[in-house]
Protein backbone atom coordinates (compact mmCIF):
# COMPACT_ATOMS: atom_id res chain seq x y z
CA UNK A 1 61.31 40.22 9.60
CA UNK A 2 64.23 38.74 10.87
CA UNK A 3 64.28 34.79 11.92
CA UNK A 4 64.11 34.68 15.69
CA UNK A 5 62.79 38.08 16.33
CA UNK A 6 58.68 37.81 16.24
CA UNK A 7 57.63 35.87 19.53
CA UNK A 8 56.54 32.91 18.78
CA UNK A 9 60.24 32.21 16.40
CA UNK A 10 61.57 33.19 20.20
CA UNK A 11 59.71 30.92 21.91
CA UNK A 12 60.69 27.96 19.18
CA UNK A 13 64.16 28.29 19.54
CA UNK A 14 64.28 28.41 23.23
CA UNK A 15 62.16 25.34 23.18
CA UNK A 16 64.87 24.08 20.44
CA UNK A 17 67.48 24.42 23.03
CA UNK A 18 65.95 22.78 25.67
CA UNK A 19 65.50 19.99 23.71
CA UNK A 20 69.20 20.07 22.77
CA UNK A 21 70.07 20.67 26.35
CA UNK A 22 68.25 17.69 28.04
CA UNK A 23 69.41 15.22 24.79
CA UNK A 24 73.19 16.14 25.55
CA UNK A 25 72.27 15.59 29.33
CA UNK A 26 71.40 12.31 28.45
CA UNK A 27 74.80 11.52 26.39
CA UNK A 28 72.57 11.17 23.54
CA UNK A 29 73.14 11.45 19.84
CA UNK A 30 71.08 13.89 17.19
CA UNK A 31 71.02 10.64 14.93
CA UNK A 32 69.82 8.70 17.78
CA UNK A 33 66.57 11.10 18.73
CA UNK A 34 66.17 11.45 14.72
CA UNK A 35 65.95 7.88 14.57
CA UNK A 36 63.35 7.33 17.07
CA UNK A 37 61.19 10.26 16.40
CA UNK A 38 61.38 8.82 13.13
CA UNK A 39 62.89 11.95 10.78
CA UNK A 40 66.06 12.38 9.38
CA UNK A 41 69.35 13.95 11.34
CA UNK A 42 68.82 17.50 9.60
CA UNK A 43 65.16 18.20 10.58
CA UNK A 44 66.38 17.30 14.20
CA UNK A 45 68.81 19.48 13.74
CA UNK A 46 66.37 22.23 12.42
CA UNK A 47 64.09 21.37 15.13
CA UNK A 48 67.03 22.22 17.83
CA UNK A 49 67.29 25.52 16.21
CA UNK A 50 63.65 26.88 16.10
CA UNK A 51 61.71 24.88 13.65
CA UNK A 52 58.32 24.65 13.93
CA UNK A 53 56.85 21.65 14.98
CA UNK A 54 54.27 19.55 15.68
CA UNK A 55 52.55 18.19 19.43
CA UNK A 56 53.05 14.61 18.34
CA UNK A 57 56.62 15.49 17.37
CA UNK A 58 56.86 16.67 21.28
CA UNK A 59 55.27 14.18 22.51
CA UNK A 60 57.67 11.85 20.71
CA UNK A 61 60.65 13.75 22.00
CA UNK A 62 59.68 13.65 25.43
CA UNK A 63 59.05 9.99 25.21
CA UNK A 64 62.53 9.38 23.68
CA UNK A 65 64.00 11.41 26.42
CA UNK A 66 62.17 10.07 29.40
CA UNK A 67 60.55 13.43 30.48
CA UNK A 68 56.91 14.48 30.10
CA UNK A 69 56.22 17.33 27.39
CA UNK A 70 55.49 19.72 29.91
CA UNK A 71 59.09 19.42 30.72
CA UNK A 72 60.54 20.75 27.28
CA UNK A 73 57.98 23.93 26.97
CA UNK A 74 59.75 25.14 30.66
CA UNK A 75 61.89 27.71 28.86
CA UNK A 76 63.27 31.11 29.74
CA UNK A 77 61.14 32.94 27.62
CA UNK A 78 59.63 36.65 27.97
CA UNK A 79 56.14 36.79 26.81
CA UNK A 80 55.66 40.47 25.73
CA UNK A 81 51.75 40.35 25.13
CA UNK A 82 51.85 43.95 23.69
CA UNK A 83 53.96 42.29 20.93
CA UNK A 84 51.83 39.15 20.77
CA UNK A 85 48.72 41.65 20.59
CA UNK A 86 50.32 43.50 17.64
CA UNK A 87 51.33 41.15 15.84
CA UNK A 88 47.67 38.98 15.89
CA UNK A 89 46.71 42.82 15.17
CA UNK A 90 48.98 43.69 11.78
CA UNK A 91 48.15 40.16 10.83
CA UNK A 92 44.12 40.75 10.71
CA UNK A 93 44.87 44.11 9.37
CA UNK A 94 46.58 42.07 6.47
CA UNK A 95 43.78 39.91 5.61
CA UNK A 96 41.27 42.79 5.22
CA UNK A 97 40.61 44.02 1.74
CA UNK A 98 39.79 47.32 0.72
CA UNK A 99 35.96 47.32 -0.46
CA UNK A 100 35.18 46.78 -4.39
CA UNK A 101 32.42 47.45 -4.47
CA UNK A 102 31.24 50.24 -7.03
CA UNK A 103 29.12 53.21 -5.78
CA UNK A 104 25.61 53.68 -7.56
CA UNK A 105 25.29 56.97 -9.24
């Protein structure tokens, strides 16, 4: 699948943005928030774009920004639970193996 098309890739990147969005608000460098969340420039940059990450890595944007976390998960972002459902779905279906066991004669 495509990067940025299953939900949750969605939902990263829009968060990404927002992040992005309220740095440049703030007239504030990429090697400035890399510095004090304590990575280097290109996972910043990553992270702007839709790379996972982790609550304490929000929590230590939002601190660096002056906003509470809550602030950087208000996205505009669609959540289609049909395609959540499916996907949770096609990914237990995955983890199911077909029986080996042998039949008795």
């Amino acid at each position: 699948m495509k990067r940025g098309t299953k939900v949750e890739d969605r939902f990263l990147i829009a968060v990404g943005k927002r992040i992005q969005h309220l740095r440049k608000d703030k007239r504030l460098t990429l090697a400035e928030l890399s510095e004090d969340i304590g990575t280097d420039k290109s996972n910043t940059h990553r992270l702007e774009h839709g790379k996972n990450f982790t609550l304490h890595t929000l929590i230590k944007i939002a601190a660096f920004l002056g906003v509470h976390p809550k602030e950087l998960l208000e996205v505009d972002f669609e959540l289609d639970l049909e395609e959540l459902e499916q996907g949770i779905q096609a990914k237990k279906a995955s983890r199911r193996k077909p029986s080996t066991a042998k039949k008795s004669v």
